[in-house]
N, C-alpha and C. Protein backbone atom coordinates (compact mmCIF):
# COMPACT_ATOMS: atom_id res chain seq x y z
N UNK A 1 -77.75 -18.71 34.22
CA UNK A 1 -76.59 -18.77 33.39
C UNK A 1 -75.93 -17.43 33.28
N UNK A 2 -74.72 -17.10 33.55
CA UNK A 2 -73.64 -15.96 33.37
C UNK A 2 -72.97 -16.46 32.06
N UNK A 3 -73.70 -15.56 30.99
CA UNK A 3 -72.81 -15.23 29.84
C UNK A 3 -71.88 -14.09 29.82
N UNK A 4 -71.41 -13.41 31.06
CA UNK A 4 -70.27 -12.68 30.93
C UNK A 4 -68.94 -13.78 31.52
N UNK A 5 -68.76 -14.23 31.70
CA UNK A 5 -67.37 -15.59 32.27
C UNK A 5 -67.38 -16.58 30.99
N UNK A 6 -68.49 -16.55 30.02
CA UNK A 6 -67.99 -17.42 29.14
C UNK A 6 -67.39 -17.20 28.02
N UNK A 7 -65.87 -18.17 28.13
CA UNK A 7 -65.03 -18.31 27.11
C UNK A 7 -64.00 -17.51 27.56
N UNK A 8 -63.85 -17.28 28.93
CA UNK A 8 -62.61 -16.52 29.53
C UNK A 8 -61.81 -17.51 30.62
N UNK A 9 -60.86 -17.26 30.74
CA UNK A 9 -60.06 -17.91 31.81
C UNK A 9 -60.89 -18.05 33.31
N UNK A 10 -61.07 -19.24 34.09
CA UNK A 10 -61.25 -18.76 35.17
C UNK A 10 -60.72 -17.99 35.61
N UNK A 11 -61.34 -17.21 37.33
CA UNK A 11 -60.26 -16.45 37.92
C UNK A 11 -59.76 -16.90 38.64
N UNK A 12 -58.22 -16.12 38.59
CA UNK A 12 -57.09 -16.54 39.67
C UNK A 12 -57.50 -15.57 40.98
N UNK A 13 -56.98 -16.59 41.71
CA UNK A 13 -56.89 -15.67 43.47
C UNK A 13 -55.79 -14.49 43.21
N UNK A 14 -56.33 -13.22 44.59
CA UNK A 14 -55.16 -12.19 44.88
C UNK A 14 -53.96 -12.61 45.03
N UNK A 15 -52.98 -11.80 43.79
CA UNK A 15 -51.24 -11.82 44.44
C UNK A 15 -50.64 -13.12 43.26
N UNK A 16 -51.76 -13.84 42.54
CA UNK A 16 -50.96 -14.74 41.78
C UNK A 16 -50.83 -13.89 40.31
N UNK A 17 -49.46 -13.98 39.63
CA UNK A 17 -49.35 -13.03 38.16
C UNK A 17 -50.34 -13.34 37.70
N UNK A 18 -50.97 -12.99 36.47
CA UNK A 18 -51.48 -13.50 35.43
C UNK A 18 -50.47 -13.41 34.37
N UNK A 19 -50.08 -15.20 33.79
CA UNK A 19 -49.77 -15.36 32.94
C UNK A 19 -50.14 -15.01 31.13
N UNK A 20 -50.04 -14.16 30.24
CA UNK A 20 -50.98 -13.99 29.38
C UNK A 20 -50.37 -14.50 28.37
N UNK A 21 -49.27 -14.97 28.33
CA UNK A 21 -48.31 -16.36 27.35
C UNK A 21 -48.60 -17.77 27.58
N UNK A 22 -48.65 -18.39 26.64
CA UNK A 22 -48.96 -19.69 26.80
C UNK A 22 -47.02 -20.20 26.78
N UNK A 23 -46.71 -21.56 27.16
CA UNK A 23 -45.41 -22.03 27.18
C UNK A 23 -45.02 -21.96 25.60
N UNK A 24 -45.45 -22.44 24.77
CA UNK A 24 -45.08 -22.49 23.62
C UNK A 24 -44.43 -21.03 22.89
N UNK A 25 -45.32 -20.28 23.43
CA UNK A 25 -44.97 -18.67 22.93
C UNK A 25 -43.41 -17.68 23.74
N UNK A 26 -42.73 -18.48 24.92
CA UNK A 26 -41.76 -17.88 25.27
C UNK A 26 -40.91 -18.64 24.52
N UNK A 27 -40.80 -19.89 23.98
CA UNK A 27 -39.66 -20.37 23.41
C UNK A 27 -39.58 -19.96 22.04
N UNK A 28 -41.00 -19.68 21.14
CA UNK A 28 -40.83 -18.71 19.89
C UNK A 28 -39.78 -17.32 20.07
N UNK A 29 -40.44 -16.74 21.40
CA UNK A 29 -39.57 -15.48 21.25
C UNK A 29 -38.18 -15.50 21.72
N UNK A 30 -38.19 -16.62 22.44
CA UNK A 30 -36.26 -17.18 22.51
C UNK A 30 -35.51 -17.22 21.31
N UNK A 31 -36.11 -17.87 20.51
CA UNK A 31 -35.85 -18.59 18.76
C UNK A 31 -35.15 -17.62 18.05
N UNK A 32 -36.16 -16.79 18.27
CA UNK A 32 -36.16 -15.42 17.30
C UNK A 32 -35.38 -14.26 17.64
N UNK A 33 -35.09 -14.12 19.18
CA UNK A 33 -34.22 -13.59 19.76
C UNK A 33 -32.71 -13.83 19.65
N UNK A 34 -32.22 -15.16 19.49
CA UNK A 34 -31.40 -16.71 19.15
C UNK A 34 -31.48 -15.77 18.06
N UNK A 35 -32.04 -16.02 16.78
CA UNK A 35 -31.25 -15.79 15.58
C UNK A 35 -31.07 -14.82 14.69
N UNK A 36 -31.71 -13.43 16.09
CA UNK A 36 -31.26 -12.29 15.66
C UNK A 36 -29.91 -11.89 15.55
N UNK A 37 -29.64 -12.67 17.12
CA UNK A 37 -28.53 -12.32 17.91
C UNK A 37 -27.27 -12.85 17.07
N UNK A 38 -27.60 -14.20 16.50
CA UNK A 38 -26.64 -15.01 15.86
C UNK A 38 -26.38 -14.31 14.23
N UNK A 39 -27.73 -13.20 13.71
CA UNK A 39 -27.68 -13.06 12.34
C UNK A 39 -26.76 -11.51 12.53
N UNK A 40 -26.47 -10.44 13.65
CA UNK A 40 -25.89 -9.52 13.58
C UNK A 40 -24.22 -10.12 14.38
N UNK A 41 -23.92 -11.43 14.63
CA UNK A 41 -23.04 -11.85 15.19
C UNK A 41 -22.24 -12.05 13.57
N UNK A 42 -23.21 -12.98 12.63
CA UNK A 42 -22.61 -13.41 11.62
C UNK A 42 -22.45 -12.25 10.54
N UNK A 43 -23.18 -11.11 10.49
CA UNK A 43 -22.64 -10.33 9.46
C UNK A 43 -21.49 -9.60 10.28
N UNK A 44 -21.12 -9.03 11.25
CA UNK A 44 -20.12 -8.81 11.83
C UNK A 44 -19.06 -9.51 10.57
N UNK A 45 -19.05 -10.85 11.71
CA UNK A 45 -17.99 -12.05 11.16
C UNK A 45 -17.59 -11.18 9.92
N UNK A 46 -18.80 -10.88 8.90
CA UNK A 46 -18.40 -10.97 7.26
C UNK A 46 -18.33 -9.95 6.92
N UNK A 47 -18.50 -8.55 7.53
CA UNK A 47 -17.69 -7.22 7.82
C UNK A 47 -16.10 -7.76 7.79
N UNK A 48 -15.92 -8.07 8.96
CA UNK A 48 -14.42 -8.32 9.54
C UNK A 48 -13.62 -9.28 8.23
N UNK A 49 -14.28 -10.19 7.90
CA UNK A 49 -13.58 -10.99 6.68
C UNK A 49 -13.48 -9.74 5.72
N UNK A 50 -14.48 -9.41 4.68
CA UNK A 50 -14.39 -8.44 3.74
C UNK A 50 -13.27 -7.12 4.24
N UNK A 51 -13.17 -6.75 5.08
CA UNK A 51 -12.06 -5.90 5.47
C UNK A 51 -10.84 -6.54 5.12
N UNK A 52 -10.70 -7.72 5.98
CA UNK A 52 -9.36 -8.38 5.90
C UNK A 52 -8.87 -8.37 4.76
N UNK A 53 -9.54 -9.02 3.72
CA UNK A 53 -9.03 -8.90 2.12
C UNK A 53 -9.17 -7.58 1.71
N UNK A 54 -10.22 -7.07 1.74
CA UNK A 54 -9.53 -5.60 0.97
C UNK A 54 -7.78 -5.07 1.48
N UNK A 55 -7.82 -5.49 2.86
CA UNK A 55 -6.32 -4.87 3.34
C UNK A 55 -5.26 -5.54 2.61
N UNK A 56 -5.49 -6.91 2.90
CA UNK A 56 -4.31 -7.71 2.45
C UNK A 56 -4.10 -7.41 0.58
N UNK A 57 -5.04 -7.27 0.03
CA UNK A 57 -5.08 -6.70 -1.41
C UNK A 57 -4.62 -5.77 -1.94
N UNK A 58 -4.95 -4.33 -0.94
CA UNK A 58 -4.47 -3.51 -1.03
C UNK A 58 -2.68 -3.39 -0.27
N UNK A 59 -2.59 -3.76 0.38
CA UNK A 59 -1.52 -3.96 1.21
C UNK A 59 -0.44 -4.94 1.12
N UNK A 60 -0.93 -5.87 1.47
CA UNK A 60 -0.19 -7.13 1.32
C UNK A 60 -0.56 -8.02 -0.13
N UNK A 61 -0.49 -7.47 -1.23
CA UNK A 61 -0.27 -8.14 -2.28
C UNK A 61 0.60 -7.99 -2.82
N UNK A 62 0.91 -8.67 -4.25
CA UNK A 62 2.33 -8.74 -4.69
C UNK A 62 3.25 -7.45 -4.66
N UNK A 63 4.66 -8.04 -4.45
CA UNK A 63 5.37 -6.19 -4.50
C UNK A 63 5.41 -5.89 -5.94
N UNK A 64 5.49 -4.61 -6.28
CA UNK A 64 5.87 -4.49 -7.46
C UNK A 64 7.45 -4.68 -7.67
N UNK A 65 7.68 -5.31 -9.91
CA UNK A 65 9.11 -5.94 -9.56
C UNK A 65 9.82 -4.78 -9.50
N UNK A 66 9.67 -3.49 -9.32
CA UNK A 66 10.72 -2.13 -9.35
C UNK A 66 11.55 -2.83 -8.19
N UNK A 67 10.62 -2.64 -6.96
CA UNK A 67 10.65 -2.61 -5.53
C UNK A 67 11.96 -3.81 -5.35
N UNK A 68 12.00 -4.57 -5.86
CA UNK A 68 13.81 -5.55 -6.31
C UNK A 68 14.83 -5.44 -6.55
N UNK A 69 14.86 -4.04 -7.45
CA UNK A 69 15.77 -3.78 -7.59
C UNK A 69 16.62 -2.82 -6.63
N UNK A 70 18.09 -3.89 -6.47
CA UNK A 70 18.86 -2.88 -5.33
C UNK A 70 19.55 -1.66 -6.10
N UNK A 71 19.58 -0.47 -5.96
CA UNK A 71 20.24 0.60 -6.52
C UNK A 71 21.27 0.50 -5.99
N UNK A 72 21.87 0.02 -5.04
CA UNK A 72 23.20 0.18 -4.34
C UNK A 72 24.07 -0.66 -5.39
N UNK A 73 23.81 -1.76 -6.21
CA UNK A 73 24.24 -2.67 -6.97
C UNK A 73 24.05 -2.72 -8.36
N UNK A 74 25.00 -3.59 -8.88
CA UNK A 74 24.46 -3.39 -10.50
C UNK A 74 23.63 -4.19 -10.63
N UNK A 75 23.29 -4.53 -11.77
CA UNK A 75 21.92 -5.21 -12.31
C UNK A 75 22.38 -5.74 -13.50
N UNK A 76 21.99 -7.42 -13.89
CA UNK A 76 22.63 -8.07 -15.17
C UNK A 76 21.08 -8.04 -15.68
N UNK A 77 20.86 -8.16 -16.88
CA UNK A 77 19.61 -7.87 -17.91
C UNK A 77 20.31 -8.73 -18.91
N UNK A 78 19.46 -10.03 -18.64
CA UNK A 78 19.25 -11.24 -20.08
C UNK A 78 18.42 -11.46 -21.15
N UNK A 79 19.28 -10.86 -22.25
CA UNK A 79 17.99 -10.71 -23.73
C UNK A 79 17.89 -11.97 -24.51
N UNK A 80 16.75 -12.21 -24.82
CA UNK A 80 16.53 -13.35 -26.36
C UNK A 80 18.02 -13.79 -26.44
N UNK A 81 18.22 -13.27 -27.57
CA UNK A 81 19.31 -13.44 -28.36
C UNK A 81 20.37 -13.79 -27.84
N UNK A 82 20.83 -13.71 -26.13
CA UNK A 82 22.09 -14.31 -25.68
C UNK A 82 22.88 -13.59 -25.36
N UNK A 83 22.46 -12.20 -25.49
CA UNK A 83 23.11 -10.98 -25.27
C UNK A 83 22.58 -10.40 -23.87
N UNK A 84 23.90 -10.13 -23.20
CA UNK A 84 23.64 -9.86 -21.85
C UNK A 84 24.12 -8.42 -21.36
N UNK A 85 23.50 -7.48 -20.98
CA UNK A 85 23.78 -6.20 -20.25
C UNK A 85 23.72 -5.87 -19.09
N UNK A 86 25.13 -5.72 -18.31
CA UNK A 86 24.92 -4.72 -17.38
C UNK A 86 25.25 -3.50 -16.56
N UNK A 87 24.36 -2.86 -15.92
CA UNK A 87 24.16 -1.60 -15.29
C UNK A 87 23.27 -1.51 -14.26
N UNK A 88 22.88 -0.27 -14.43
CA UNK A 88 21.83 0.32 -13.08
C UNK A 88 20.56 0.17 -13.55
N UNK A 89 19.43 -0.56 -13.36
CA UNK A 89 18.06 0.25 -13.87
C UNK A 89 17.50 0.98 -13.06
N UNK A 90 17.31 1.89 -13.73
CA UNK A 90 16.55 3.01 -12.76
C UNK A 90 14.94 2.78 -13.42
N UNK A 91 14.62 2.48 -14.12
CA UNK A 91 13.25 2.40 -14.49
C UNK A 91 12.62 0.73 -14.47
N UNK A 92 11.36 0.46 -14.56
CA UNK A 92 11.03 -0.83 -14.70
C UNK A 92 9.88 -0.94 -14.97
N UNK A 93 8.84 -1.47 -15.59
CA UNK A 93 7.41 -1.03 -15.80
C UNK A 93 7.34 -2.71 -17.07
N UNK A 94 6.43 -2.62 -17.40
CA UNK A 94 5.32 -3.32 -17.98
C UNK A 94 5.78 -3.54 -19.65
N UNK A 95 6.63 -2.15 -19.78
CA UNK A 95 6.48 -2.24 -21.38
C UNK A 95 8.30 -2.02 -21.79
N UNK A 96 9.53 -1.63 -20.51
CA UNK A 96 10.23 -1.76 -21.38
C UNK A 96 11.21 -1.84 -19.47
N UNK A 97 12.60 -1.80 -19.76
CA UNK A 97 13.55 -1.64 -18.66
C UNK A 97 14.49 -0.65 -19.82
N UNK A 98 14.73 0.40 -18.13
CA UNK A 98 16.17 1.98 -18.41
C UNK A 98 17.06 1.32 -17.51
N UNK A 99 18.42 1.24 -18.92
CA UNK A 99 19.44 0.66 -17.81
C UNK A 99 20.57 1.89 -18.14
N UNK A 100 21.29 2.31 -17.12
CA UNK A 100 22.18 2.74 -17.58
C UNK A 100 23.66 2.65 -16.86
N UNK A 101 24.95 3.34 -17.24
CA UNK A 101 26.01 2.81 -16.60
C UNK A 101 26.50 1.83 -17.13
N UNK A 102 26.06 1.34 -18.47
CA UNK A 102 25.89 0.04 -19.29
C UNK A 102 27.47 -0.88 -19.71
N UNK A 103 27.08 -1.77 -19.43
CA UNK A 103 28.78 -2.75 -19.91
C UNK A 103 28.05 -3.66 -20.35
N UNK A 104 28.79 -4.64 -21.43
CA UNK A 104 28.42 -5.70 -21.79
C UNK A 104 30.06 -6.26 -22.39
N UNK A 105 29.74 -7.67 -22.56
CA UNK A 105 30.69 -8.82 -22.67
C UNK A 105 30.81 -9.02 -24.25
N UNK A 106 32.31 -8.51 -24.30
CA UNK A 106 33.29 -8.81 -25.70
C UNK A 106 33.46 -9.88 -25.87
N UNK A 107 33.32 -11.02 -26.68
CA UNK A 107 33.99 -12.41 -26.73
C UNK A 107 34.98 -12.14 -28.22
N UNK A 108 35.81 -12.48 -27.92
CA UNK A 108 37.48 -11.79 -28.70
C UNK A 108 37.50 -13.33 -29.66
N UNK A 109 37.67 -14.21 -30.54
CA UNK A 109 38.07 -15.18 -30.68
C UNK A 109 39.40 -15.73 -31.61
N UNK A 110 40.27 -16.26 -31.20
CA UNK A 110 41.46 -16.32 -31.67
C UNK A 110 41.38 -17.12 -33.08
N UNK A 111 41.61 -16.75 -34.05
CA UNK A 111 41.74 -17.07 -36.01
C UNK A 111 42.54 -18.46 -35.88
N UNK A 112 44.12 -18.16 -35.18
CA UNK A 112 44.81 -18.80 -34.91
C UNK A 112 44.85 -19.56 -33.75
N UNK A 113 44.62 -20.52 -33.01
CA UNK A 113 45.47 -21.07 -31.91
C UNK A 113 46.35 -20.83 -31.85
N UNK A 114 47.35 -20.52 -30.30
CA UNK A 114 48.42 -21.10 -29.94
C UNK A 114 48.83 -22.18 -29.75
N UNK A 115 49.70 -22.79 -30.68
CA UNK A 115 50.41 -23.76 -31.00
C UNK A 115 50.58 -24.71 -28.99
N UNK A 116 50.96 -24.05 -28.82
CA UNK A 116 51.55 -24.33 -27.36
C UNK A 116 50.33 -25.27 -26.31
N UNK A 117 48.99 -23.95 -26.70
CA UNK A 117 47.79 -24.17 -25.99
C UNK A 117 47.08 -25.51 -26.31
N UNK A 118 46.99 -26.44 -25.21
CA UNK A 118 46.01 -27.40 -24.96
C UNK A 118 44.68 -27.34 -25.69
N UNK A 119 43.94 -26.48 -25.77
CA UNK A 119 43.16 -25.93 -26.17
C UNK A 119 42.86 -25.68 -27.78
N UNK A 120 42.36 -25.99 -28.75
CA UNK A 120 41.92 -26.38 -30.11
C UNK A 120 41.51 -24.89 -30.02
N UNK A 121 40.93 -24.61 -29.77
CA UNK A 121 40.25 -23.07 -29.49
C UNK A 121 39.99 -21.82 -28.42
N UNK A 122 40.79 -20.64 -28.30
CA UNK A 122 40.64 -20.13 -26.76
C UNK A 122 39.72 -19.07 -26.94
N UNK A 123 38.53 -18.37 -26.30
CA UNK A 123 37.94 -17.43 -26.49
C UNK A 123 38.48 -15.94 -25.36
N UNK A 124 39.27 -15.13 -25.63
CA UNK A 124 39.23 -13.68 -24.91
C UNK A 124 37.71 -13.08 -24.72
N UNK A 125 37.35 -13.34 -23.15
CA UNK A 125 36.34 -12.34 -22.99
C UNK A 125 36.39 -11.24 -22.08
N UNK A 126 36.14 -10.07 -22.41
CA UNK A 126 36.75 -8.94 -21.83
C UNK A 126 34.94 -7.78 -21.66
N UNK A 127 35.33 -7.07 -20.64
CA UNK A 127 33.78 -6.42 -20.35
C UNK A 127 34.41 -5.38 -21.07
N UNK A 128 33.27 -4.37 -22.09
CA UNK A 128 33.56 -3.58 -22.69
C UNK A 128 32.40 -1.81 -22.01
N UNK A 129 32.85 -1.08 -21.86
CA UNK A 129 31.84 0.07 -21.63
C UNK A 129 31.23 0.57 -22.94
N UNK A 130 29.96 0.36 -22.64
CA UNK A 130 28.92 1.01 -23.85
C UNK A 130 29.07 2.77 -24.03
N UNK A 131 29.39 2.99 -25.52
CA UNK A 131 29.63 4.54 -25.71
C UNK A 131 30.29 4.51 -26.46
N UNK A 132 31.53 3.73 -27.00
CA UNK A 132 32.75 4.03 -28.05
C UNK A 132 32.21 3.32 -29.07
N UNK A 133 31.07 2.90 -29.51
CA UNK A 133 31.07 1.77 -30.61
C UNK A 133 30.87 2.77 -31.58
N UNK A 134 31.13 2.11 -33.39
CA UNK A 134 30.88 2.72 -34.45
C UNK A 134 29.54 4.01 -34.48
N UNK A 135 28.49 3.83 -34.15
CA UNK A 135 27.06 4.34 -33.61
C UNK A 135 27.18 5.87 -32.40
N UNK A 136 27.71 5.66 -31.81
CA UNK A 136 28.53 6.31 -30.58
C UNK A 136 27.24 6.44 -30.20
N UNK A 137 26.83 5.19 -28.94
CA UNK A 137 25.65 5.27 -28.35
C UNK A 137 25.96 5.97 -26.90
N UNK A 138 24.69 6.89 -26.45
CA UNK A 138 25.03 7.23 -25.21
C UNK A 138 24.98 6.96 -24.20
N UNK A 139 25.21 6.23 -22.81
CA UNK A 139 25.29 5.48 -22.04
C UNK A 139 23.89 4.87 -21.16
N UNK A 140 23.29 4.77 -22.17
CA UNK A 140 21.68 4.60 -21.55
C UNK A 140 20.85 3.69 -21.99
N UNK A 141 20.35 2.65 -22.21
CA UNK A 141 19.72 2.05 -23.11
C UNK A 141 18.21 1.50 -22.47
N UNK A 142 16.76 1.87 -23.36
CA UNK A 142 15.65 1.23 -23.25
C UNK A 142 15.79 0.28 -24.04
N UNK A 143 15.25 -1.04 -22.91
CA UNK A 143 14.91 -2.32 -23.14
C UNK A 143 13.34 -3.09 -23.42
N UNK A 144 12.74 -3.03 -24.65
CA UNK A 144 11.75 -3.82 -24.46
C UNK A 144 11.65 -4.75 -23.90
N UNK A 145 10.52 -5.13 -23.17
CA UNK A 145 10.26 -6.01 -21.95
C UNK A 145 9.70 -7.65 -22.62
N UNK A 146 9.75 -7.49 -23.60
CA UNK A 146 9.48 -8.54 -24.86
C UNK A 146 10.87 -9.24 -25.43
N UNK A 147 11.60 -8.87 -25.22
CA UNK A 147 13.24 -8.90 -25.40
C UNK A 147 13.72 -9.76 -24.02
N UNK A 148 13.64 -9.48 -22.72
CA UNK A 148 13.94 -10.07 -21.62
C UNK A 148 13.51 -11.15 -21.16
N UNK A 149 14.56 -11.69 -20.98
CA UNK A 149 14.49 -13.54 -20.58
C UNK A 149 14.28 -13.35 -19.09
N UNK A 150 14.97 -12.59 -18.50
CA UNK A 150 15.09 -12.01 -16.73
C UNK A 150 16.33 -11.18 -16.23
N UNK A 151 16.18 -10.58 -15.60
CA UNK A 151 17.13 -9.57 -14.96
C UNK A 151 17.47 -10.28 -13.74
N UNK A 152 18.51 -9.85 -12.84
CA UNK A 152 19.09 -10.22 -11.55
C UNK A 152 19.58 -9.05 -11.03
N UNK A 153 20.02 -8.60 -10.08
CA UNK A 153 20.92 -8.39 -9.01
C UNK A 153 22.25 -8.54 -9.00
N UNK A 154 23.27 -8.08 -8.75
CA UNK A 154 24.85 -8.95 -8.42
C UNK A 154 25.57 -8.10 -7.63
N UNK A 155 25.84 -9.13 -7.28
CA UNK A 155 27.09 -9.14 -5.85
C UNK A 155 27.74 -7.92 -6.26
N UNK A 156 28.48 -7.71 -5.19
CA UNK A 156 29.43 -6.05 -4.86
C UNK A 156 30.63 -6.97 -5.32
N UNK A 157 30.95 -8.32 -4.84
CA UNK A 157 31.89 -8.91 -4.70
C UNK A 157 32.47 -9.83 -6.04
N UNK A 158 31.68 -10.14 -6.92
CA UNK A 158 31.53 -11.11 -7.84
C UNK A 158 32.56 -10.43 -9.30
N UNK A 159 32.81 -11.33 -9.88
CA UNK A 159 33.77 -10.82 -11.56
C UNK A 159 33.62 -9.76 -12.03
N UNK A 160 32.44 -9.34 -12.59
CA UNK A 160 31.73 -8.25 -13.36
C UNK A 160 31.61 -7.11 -12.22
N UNK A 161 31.15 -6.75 -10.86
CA UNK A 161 31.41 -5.92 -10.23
C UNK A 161 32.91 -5.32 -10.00
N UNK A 162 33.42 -6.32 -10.00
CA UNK A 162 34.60 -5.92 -9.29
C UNK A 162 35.58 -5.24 -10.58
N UNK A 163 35.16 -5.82 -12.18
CA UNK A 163 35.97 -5.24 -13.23
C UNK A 163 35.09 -3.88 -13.48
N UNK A 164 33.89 -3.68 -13.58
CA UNK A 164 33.21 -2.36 -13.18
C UNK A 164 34.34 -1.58 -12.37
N UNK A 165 34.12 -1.61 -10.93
CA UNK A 165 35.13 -1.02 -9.92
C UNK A 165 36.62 -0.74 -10.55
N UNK A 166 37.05 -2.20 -11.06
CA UNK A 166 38.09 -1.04 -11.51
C UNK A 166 38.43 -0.37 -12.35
N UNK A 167 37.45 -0.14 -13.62
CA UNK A 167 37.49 0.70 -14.61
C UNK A 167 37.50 1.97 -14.16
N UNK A 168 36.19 1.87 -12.84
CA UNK A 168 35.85 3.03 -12.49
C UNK A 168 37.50 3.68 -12.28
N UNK A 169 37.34 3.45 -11.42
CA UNK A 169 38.96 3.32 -10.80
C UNK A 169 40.39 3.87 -11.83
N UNK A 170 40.10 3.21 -12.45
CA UNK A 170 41.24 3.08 -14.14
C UNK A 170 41.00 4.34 -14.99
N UNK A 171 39.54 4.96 -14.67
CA UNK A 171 38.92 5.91 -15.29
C UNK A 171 37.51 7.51 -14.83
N UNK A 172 38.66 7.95 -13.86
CA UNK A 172 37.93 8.56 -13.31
C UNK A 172 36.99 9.60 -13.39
N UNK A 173 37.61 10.91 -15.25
CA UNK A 173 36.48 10.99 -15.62
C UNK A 173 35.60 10.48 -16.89
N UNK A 174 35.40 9.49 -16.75
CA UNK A 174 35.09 8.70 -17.39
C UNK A 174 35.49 7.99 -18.57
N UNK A 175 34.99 7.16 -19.68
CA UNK A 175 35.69 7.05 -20.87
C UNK A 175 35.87 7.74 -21.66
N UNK A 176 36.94 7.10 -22.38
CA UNK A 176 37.80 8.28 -23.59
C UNK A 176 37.54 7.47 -25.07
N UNK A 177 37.18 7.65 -25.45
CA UNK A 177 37.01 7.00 -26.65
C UNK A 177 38.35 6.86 -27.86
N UNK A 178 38.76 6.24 -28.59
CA UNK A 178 39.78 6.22 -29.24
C UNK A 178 39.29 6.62 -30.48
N UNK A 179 39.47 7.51 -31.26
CA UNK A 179 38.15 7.91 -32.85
C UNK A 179 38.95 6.87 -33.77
N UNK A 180 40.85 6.37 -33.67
CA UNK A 180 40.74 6.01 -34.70
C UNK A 180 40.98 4.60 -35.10
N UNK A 181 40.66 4.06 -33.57
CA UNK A 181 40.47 2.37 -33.58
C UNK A 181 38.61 2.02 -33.19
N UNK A 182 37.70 2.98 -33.04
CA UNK A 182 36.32 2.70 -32.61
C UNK A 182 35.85 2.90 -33.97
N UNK A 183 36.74 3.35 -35.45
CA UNK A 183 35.47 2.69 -36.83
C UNK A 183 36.81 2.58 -37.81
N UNK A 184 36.50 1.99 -38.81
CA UNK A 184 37.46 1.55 -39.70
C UNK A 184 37.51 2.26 -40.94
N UNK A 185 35.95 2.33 -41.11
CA UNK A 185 35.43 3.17 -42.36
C UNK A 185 34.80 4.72 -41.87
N UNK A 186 34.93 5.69 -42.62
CA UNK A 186 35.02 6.91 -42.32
C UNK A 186 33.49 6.90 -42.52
N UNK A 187 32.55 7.73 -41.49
CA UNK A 187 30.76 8.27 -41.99
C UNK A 187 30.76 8.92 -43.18
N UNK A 188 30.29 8.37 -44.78
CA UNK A 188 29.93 9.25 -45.56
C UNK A 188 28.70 10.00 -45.23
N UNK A 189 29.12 11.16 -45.81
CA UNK A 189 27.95 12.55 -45.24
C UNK A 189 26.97 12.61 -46.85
């Protein structure tokens, strides 16, 4: 009896490999190879996603509303109350709107009708420049942002631009105030 051969492989003849894997053991290390390959494929993937959104977040998210406003144009600003201003804003933020260049809308209303007029009632509305009132405000006004219904944009071409233009026009260095039709009652001191 040879107890050195027992519990070993027979031997193979010269020139054939020796196999020292069984079949079962190359398809483990396929497996595992497989879902290495697939687990640095998929964090990739989720590199490349997580980038994408940080960019688009940083980048491509909302504009801010400054970034709307055209400076080349005026700007109408709609308050609560029904009262409408406009001008330039040069400022815009969170807590208030700077408008300046400021006009707003006179509504004139007639006591009397004209007899003549179709009309039971006619209203004169006329754009007035902010600066001559009793107060003598200076041509600038902060807007709480709590106050605003919404702002717009307007045309170069539209009513209110074009009576802008020709004040400008009508008034080149600027307004004149009248002292003794802008108060009725004198400032007691």
């Amino acid at each position: 009896m040879e107890w050195t051969n027992r519990g070993t492989a027979p031997a193979q003849p010269a020139g054939t490999p020796v196999n020292h894997t069984a079949p079962h053991h190359s398809k483990r290390r396929s497996a595992i190879l497989s879902l290495r390959v697939f687990s640095v494929i998929l964090l990739f993937c989720i590199t490349v996603l997580i980038v994408a959104i940080v960019w688009l977040l940083a980048l491509g998210g909302a504009k801010p509303e400054g970034s709307y406003v055209d400076k080349s144009k005026l700007q109408a600003v709609f308050l609560n109350g029904g009262q409408v201003y406009f001008g330039s804003i040069s400022n815009l933020n969170e807590k208030y709107i700077r408008l300046g260049n400021i006009y707003y809308l006179r509504v004139n209303q007639q006591v009397q009708p004209d007899t003549k007029s179709s009309q039971s009632s006619q209203n004169d509305i006329s754009l007035v420049k902010l600066g001559c009132e009793l107060h003598g405000p200076t041509d600038e006004m902060l807007i709480n942002r709590e106050q605003v219904i919404f702002w717009e944009n307007l045309k170069s071409d539209g009513q209110v631009a074009k009576a802008v233009s020709e004040f400008v026009k009508q008034n080149p260095n600027g307004q004149k105030c009248d002292t003794s039709t802008s108060s009725t009652t004198p400032a007691k001191q």
